[in-house]
PDB file of N, CA and C in Angstrom:
ATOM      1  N   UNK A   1     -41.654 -34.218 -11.133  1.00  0.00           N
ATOM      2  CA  UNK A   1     -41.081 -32.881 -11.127  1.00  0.00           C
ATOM      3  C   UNK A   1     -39.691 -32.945 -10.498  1.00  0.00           C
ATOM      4  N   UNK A   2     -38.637 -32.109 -11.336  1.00  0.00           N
ATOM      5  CA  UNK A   2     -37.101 -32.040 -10.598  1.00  0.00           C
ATOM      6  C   UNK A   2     -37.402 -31.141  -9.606  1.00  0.00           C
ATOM      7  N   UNK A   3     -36.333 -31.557  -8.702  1.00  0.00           N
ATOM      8  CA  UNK A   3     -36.416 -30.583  -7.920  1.00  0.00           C
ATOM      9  C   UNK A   3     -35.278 -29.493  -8.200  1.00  0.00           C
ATOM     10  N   UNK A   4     -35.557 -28.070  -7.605  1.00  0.00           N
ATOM     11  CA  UNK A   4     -34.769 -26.946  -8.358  1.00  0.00           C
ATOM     12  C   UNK A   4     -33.119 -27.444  -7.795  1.00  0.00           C
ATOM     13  N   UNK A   5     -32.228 -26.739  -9.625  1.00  0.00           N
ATOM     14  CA  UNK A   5     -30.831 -26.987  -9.646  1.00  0.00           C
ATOM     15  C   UNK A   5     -30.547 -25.709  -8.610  1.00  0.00           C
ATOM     16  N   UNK A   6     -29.424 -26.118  -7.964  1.00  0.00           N
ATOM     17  CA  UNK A   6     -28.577 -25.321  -7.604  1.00  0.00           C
ATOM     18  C   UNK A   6     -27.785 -24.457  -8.630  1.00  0.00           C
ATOM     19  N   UNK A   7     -27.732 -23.501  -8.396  1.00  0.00           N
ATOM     20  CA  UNK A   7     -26.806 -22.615  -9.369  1.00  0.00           C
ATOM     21  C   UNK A   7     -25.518 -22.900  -9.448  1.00  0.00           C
ATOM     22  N   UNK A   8     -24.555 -22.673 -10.270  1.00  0.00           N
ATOM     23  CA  UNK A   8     -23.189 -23.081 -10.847  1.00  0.00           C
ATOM     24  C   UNK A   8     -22.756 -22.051 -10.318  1.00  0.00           C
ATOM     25  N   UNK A   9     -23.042 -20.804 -10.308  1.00  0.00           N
ATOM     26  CA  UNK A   9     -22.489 -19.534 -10.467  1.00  0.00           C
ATOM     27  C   UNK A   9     -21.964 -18.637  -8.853  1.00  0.00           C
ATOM     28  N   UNK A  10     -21.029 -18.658  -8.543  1.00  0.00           N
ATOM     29  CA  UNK A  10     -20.799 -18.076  -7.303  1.00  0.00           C
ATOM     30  C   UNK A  10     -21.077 -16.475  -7.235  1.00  0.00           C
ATOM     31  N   UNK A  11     -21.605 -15.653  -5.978  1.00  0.00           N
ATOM     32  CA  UNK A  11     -21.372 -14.592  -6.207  1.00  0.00           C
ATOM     33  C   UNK A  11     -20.080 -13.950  -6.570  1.00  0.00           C
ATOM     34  N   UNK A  12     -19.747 -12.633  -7.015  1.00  0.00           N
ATOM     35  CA  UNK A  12     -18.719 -11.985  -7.047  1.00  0.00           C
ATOM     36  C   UNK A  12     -17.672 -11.920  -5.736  1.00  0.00           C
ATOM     37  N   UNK A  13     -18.242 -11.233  -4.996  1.00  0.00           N
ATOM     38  CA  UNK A  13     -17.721 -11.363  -3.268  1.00  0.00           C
ATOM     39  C   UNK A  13     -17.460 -12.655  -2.924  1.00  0.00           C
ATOM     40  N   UNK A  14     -18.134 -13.833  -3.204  1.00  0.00           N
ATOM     41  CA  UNK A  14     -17.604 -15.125  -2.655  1.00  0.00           C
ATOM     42  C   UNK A  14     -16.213 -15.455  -3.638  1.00  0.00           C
ATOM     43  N   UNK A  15     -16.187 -15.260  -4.901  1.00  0.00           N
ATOM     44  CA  UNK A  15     -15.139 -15.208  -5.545  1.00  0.00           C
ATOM     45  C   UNK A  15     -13.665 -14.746  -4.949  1.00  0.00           C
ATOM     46  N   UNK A  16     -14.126 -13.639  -5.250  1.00  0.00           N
ATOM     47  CA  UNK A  16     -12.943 -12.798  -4.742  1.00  0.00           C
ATOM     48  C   UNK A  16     -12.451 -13.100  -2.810  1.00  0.00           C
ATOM     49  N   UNK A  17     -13.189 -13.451  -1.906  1.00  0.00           N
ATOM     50  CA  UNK A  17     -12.705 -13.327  -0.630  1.00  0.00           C
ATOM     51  C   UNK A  17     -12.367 -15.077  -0.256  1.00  0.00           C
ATOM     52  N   UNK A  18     -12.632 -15.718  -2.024  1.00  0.00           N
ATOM     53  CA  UNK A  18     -12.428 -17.083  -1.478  1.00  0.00           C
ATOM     54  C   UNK A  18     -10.868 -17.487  -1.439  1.00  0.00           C
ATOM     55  N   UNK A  19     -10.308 -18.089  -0.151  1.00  0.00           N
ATOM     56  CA  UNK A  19      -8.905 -17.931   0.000  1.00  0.00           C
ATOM     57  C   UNK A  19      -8.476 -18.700  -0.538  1.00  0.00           C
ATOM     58  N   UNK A  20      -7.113 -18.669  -1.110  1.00  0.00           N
ATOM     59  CA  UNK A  20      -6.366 -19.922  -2.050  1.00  0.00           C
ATOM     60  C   UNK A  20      -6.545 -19.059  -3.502  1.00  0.00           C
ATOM     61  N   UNK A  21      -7.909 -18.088  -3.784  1.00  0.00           N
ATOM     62  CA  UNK A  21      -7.681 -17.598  -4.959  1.00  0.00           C
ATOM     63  C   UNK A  21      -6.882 -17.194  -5.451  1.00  0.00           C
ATOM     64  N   UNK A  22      -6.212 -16.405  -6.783  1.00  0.00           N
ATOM     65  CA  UNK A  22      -5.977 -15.307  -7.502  1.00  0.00           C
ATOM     66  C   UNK A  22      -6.112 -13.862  -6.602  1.00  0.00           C
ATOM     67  N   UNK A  23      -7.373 -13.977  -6.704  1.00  0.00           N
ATOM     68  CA  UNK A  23      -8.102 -12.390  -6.562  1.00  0.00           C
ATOM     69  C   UNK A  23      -7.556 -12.005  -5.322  1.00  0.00           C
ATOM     70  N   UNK A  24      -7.658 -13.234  -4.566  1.00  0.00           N
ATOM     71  CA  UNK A  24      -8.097 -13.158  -3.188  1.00  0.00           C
ATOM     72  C   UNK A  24      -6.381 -12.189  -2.501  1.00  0.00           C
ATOM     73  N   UNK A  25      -5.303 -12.941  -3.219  1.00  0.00           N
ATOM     74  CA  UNK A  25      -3.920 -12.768  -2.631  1.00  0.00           C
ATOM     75  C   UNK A  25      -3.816 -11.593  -3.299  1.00  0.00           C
ATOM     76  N   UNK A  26      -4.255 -10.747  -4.372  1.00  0.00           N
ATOM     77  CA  UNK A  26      -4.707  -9.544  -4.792  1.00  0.00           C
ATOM     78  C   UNK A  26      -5.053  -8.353  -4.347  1.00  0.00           C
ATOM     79  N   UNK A  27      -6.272  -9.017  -3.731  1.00  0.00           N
ATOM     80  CA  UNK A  27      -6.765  -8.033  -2.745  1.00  0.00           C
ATOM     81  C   UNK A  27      -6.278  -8.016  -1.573  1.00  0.00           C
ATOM     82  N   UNK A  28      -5.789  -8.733  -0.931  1.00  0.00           N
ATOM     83  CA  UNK A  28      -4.773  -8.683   0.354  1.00  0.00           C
ATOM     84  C   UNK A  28      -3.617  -7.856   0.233  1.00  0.00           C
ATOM     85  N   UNK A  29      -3.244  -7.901  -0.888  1.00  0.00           N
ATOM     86  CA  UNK A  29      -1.820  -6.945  -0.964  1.00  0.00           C
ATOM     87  C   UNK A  29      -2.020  -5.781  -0.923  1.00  0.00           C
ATOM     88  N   UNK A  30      -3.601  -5.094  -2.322  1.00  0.00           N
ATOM     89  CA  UNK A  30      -4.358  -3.717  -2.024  1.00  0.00           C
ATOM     90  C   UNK A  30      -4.482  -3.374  -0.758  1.00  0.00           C
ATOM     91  N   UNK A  31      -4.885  -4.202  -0.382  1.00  0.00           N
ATOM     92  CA  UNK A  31      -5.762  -3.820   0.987  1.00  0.00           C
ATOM     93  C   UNK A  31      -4.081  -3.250   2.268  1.00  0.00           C
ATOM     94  N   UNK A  32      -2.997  -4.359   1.863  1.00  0.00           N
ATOM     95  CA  UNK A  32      -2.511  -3.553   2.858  1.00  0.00           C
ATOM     96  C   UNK A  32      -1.370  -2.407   2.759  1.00  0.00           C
ATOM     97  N   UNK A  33      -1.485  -2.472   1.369  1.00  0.00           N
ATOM     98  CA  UNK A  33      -0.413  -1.198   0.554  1.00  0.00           C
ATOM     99  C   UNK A  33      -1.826   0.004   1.036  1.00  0.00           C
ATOM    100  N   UNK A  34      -3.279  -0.192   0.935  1.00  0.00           N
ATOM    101  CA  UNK A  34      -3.475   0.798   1.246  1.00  0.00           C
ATOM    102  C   UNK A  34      -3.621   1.181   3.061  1.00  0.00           C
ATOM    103  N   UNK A  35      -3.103   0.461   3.400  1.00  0.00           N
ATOM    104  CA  UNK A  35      -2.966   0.643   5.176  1.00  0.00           C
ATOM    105  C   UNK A  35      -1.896   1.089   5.146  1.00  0.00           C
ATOM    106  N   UNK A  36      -0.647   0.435   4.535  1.00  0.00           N
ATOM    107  CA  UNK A  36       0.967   1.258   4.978  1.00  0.00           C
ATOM    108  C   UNK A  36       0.313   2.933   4.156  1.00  0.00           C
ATOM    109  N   UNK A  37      -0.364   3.629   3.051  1.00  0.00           N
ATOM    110  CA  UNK A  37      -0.410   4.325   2.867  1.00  0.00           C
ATOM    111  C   UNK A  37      -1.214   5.426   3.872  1.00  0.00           C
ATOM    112  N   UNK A  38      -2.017   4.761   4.423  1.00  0.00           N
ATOM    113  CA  UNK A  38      -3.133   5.590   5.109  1.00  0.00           C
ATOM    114  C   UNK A  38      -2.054   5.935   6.689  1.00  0.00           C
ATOM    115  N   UNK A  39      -1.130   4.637   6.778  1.00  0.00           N
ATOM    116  CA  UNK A  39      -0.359   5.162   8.127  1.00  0.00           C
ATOM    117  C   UNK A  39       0.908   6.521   7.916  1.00  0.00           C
ATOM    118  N   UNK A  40       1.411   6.352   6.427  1.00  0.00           N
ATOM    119  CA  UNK A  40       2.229   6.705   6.273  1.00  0.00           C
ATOM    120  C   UNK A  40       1.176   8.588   5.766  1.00  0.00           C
ATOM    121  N   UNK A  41       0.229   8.704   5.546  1.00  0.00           N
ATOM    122  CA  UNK A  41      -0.570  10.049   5.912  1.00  0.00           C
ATOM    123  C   UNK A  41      -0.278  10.612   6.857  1.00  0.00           C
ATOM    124  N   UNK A  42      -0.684   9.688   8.350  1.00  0.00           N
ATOM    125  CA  UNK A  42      -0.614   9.751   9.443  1.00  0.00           C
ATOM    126  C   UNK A  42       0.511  10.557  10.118  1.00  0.00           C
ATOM    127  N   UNK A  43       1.613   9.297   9.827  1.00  0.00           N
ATOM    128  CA  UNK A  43       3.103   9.955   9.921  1.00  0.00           C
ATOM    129  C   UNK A  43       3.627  11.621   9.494  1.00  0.00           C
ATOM    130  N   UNK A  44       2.959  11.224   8.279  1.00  0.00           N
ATOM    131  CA  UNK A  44       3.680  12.741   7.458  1.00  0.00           C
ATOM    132  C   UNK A  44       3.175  13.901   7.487  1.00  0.00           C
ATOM    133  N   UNK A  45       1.594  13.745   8.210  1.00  0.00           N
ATOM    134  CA  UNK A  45       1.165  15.166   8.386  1.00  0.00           C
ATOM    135  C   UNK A  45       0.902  16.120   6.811  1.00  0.00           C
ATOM    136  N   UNK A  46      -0.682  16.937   6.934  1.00  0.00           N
ATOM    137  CA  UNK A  46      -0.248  17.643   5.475  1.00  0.00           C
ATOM    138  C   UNK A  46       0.918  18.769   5.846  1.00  0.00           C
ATOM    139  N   UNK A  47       1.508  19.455   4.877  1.00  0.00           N
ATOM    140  CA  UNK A  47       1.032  19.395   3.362  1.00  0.00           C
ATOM    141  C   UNK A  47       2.070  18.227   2.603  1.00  0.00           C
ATOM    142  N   UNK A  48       3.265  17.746   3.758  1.00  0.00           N
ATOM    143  CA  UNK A  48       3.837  16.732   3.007  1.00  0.00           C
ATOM    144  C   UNK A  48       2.471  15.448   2.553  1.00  0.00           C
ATOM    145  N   UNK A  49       2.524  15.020   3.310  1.00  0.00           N
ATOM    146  CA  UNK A  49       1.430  13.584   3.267  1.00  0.00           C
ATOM    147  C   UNK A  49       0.820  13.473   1.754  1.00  0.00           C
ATOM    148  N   UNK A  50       0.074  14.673   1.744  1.00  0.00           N
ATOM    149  CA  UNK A  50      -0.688  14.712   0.006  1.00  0.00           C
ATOM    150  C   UNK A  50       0.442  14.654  -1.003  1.00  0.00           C
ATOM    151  N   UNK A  51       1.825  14.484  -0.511  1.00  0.00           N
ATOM    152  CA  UNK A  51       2.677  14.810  -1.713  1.00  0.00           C
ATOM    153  C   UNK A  51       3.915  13.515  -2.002  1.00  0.00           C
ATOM    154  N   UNK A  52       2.995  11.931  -0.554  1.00  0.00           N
ATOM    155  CA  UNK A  52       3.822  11.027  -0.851  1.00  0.00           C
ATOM    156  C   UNK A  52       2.297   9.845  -1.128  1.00  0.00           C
ATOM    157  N   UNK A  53       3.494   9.016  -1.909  1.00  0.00           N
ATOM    158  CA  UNK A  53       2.229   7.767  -2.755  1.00  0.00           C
ATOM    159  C   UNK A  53       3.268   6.455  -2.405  1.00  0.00           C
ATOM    160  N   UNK A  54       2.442   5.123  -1.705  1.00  0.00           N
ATOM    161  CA  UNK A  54       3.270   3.922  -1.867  1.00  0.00           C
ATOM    162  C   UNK A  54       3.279   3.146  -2.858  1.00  0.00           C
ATOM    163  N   UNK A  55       4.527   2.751  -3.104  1.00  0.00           N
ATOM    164  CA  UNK A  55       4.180   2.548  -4.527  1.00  0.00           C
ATOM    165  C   UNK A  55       4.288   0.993  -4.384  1.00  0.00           C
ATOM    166  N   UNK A  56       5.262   0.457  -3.331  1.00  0.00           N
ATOM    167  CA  UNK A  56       5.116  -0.901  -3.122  1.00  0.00           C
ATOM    168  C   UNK A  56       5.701  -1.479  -1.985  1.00  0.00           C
ATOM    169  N   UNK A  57       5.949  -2.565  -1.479  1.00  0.00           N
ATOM    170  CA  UNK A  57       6.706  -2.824  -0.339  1.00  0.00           C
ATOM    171  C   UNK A  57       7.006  -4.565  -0.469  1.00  0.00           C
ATOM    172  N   UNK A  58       8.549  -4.570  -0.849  1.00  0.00           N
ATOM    173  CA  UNK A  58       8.787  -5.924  -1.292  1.00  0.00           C
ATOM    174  C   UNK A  58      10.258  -6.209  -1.006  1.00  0.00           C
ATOM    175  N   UNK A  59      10.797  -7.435  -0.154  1.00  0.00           N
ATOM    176  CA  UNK A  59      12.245  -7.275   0.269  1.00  0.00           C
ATOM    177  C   UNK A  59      12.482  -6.701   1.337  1.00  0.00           C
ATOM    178  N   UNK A  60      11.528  -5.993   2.179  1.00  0.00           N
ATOM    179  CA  UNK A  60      11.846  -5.280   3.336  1.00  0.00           C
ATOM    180  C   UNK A  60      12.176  -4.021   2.898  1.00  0.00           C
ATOM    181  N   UNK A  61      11.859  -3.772   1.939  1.00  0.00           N
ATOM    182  CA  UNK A  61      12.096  -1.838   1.146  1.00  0.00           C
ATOM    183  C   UNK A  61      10.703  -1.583   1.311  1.00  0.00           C
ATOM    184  N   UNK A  62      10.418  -0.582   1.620  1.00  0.00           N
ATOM    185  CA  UNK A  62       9.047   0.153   1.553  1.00  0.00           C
ATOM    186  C   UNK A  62       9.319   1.568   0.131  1.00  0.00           C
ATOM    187  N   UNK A  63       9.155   0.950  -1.008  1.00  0.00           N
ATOM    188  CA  UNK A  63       9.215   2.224  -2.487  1.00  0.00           C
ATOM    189  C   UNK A  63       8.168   3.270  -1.909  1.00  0.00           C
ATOM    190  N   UNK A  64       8.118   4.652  -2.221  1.00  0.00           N
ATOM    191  CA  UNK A  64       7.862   5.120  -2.068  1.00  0.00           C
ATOM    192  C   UNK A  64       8.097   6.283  -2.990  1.00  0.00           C
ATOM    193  N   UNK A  65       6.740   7.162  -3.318  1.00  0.00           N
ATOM    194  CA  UNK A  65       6.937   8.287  -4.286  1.00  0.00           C
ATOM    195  C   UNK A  65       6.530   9.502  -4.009  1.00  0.00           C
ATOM    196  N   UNK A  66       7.753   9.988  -4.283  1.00  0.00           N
ATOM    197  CA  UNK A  66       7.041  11.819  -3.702  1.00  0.00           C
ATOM    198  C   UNK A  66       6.917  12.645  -4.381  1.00  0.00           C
ATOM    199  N   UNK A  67       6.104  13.629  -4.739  1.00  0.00           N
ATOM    200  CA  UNK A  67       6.254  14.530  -5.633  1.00  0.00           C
ATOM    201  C   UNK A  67       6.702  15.523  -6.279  1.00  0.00           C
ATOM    202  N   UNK A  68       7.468  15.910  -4.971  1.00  0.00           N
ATOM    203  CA  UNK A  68       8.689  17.019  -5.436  1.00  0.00           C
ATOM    204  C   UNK A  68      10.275  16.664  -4.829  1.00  0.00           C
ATOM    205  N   UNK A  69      10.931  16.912  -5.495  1.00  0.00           N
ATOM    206  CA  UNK A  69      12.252  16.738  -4.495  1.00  0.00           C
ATOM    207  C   UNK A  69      12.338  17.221  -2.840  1.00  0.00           C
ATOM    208  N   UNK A  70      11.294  17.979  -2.535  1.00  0.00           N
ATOM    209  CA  UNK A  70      11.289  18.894  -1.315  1.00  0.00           C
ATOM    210  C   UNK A  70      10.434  17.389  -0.454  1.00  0.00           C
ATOM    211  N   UNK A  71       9.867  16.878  -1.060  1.00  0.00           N
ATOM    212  CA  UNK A  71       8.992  15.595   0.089  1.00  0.00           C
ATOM    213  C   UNK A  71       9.814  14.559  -0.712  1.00  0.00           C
ATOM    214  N   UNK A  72      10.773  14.516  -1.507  1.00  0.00           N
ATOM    215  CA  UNK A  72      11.726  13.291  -1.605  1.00  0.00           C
ATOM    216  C   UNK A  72      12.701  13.174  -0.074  1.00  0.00           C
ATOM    217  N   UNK A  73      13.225  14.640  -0.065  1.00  0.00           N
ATOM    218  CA  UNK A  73      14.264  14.789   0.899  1.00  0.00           C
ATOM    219  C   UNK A  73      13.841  14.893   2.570  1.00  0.00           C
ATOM    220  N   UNK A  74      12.254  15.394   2.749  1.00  0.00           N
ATOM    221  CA  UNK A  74      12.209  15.577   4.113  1.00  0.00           C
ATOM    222  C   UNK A  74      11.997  13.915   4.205  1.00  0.00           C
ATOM    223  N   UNK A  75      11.381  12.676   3.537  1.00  0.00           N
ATOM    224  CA  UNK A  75      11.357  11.639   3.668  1.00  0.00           C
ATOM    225  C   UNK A  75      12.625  10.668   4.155  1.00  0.00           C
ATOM    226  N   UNK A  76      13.590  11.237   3.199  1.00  0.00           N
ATOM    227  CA  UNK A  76      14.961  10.577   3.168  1.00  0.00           C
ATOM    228  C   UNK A  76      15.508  10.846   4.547  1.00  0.00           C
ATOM    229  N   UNK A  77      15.427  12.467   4.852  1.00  0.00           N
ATOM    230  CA  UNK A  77      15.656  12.496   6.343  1.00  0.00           C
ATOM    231  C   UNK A  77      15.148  11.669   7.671  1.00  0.00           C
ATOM    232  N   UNK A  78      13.877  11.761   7.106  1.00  0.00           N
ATOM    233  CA  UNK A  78      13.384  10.653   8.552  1.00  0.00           C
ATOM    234  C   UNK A  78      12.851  10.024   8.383  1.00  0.00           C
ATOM    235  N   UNK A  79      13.403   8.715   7.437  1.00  0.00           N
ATOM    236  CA  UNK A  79      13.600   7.352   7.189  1.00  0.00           C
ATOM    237  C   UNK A  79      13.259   6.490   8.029  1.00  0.00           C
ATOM    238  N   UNK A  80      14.495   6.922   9.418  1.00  0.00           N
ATOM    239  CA  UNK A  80      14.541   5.516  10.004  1.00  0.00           C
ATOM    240  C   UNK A  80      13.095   5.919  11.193  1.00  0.00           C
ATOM    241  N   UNK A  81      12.906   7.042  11.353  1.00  0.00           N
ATOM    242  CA  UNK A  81      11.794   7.503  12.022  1.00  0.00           C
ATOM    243  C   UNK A  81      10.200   6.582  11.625  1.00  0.00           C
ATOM    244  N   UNK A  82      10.355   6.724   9.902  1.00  0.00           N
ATOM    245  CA  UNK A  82       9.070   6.215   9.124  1.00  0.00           C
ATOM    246  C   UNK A  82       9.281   4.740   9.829  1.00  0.00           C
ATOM    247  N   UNK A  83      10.275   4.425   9.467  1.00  0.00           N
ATOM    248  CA  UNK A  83      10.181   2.815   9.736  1.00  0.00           C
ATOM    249  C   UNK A  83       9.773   2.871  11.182  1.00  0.00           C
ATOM    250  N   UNK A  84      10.548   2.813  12.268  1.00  0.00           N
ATOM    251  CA  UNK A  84       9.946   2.902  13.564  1.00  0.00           C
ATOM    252  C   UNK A  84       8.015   2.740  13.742  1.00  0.00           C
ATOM    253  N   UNK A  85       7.787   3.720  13.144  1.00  0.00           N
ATOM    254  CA  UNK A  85       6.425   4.476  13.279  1.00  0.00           C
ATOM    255  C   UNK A  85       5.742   3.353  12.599  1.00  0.00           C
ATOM    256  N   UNK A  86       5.764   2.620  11.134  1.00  0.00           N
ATOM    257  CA  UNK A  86       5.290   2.103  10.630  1.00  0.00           C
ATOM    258  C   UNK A  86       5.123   0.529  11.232  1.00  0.00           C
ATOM    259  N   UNK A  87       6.592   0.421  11.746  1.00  0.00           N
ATOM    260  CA  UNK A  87       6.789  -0.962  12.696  1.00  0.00           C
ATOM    261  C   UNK A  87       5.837  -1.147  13.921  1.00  0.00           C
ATOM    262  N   UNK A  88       5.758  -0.062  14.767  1.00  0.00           N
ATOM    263  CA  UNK A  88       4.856   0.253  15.741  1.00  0.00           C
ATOM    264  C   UNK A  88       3.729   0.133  15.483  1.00  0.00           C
ATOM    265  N   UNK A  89       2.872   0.700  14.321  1.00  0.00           N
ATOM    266  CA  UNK A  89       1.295   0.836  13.837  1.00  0.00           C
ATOM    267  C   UNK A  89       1.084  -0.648  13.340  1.00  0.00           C
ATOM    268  N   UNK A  90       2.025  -0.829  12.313  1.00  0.00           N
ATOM    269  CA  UNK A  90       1.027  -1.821  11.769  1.00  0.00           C
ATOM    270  C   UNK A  90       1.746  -3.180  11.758  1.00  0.00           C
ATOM    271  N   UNK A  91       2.748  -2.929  12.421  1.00  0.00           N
ATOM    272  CA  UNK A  91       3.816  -4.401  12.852  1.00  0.00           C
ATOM    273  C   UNK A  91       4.705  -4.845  11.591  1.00  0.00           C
ATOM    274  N   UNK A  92       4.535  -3.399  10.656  1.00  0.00           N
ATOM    275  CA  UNK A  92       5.940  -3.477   8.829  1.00  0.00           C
ATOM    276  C   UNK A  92       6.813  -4.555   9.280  1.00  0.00           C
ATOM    277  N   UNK A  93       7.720  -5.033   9.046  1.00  0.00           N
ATOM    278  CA  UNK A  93       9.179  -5.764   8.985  1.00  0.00           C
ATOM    279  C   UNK A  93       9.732  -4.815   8.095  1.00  0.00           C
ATOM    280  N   UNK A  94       9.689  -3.982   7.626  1.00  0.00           N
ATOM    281  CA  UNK A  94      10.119  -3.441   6.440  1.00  0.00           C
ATOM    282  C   UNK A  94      11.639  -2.459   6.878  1.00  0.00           C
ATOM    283  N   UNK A  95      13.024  -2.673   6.463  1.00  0.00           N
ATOM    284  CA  UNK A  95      13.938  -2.201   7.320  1.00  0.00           C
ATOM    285  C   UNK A  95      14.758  -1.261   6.217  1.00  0.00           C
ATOM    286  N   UNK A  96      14.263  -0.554   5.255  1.00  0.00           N
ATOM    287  CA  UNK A  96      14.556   0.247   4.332  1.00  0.00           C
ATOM    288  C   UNK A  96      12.916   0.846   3.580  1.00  0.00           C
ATOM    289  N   UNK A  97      13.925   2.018   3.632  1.00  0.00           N
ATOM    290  CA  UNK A  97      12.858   3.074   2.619  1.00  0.00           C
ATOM    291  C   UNK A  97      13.696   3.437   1.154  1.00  0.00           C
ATOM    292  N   UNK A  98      12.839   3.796  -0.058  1.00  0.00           N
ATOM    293  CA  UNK A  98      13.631   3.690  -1.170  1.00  0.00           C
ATOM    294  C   UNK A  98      12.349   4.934  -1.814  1.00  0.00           C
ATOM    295  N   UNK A  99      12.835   6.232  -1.844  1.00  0.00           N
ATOM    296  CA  UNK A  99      12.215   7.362  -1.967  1.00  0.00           C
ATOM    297  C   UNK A  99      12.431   8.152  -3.446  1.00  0.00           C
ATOM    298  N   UNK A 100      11.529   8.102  -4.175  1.00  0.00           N
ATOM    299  CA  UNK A 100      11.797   7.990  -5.559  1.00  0.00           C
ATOM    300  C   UNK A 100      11.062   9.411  -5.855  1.00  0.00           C
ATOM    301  N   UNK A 101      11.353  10.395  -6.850  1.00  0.00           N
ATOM    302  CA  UNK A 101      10.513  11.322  -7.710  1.00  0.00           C
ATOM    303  C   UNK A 101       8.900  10.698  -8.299  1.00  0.00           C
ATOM    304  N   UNK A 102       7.636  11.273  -8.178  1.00  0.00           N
ATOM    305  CA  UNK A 102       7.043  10.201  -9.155  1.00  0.00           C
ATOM    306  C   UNK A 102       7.107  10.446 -10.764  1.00  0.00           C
ATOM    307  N   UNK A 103       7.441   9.621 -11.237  1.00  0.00           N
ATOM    308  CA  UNK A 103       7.446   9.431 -12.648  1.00  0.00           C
ATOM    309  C   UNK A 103       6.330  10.679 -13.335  1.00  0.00           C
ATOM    310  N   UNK A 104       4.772  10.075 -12.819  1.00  0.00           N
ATOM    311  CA  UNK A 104       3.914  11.140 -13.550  1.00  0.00           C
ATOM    312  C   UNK A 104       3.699  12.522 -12.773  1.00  0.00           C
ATOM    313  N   UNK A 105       4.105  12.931 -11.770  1.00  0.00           N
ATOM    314  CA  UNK A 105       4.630  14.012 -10.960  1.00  0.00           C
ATOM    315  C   UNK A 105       5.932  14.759 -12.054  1.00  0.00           C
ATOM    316  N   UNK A 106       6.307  14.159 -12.719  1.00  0.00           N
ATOM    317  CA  UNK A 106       7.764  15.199 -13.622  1.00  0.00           C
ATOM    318  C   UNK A 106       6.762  15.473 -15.136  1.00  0.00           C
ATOM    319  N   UNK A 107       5.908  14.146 -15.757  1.00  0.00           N
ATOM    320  CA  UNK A 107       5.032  15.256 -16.730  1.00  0.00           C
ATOM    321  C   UNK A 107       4.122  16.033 -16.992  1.00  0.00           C
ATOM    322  N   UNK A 108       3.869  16.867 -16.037  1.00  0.00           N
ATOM    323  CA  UNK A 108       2.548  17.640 -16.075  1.00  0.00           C
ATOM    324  C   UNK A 108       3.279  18.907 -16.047  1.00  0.00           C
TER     325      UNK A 108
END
């Protein structure tokens, strides 16, 4: 009698959290675009907060999308504030903000 094969097949979760992956440098980036987002809530307080989205953070720019020109501009104003705040929480390097309309925010 053989004795039983080991399976070929990794779980899903071992996949994905295995480092060196694809997935893995994937989900690291999700994971911390959604932390600069959850800080940048924080920061902005409603009813702005519900009305900004990160859209990415690359180069030391933190993109950013707001939904009306009214949370484009209170953003633009306190810029260097966000950065501060963001540097402090979650240790950003990020030394520009780049505050955009959102695209699907203008067709509805």
């Amino acid at each position: 009698m053989k004795p039983p094969r080991e399976p070929d097949a990794k779980g899903i979760g071992a996949c994905l959290d295995e480092p060196g992956s694809s997935m893995h440098s994937v989900l690291a980036r999700a994971r911390q675009l959604a932390e600069i987002q959850s800080a940048l809530r924080d920061w902005a307080g409603e009813p702005l907060a519900s009305s900004l989205t990160i859209a990415n953070e690359r180069d030391g720019t933190l993109i950013i999308y707001a939904a009306s020109a009214a949370a484009l501009t209170q953003v633009r104003y306190k810029q260097q504030e966000l950065i501060h705040f963001l540097r402090q929480r979650l240790g950003l390097a990020s030394t520009k903000v780049e505050v955009k309309i959102n695209p699907s925010a203008r067709s509805g």
